[in-house]
Protein backbone atom coordinates (compact mmCIF):
# COMPACT_ATOMS: atom_id res chain seq x y z
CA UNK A 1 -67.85 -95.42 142.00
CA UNK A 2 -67.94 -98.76 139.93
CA UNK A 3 -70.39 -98.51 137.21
CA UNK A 4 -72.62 -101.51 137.17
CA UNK A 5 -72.95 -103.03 133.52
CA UNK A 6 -75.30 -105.71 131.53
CA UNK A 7 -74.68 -107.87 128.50
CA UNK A 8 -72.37 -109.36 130.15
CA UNK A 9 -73.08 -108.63 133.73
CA UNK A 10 -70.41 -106.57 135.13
CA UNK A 11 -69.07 -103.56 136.94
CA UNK A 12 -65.84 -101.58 135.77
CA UNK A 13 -64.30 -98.61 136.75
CA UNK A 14 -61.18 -96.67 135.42
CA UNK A 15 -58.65 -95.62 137.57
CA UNK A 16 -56.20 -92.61 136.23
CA UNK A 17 -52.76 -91.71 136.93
CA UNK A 18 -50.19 -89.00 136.50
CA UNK A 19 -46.83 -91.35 136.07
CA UNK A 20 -46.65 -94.71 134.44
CA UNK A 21 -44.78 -95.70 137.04
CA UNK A 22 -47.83 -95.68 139.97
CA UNK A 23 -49.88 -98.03 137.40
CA UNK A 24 -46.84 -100.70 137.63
CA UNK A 25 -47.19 -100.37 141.24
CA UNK A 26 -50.96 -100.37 141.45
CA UNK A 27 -50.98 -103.47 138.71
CA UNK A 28 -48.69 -105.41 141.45
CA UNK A 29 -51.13 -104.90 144.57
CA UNK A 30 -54.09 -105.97 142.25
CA UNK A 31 -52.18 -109.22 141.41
CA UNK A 32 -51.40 -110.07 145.00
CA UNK A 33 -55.14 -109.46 145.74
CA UNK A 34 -56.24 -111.50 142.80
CA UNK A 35 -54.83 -114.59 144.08
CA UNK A 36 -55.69 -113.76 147.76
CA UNK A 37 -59.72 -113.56 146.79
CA UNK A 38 -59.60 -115.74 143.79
CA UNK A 39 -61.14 -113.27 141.73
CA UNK A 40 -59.68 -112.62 138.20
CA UNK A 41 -60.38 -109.27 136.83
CA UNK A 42 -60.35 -108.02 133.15
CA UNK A 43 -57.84 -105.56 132.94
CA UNK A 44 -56.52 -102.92 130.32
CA UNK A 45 -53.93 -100.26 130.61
CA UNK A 46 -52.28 -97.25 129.17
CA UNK A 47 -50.15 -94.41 129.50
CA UNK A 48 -52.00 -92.85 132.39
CA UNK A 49 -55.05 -94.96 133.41
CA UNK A 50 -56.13 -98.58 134.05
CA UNK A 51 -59.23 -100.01 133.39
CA UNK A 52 -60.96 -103.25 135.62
CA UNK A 53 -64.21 -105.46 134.84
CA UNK A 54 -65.28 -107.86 136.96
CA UNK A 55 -67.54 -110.13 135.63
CA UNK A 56 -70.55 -111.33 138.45
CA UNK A 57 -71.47 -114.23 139.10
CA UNK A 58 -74.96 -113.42 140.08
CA UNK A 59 -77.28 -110.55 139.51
CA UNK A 60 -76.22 -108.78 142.75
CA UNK A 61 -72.63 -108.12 143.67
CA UNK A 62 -71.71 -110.11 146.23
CA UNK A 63 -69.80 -109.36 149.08
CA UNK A 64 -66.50 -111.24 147.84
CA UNK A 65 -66.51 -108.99 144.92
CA UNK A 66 -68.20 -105.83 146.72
CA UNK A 67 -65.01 -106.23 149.16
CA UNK A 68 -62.37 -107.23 146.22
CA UNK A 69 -63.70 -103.72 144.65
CA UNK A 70 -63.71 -102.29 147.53
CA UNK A 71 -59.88 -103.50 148.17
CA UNK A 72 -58.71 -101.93 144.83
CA UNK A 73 -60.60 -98.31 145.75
CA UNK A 74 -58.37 -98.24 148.47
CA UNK A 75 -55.07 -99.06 146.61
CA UNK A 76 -56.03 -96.58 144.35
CA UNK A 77 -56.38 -94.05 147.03
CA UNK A 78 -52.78 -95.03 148.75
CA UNK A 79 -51.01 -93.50 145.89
């Protein structure tokens, strides 16, 4: 579940991982997708986990970023 946050208006979610090597390949289907739906991300990584904000536009998600989250879920859940 993304976590909705205010101040600035965002939701985030952090994604873990048992080998550094599944983040590399995780980190390259969330670039592809970035350019697909124009939508640019804040991300951070370590060791075992990476860590996305995506900053709204409006109060509400919308359904470009509900389905770029979405999108990323299921990468996640590939693996």
């Amino acid at each position: 579940m993304w976590n909705k946050r205010e101040s600035p208006l965002r939701i985030e979610k952090r994604f873990e991982f048992e080998e550094y090597s599944k983040i590399s390949k995780f980190m390259g289907k969330i670039e592809q997708l970035c350019k697909k739906k124009d939508i640019y991300p804040n991300i951070s990584f370590g060791k075992n986990f990476v860590s996305l904000s995506i900053f709204l536009e409006n109060k509400e998600i919308s359904s470009k970023e509900k389905d770029f989250s979405t999108d990323i879920d299921n990468f996640y859940l590939e693996d």
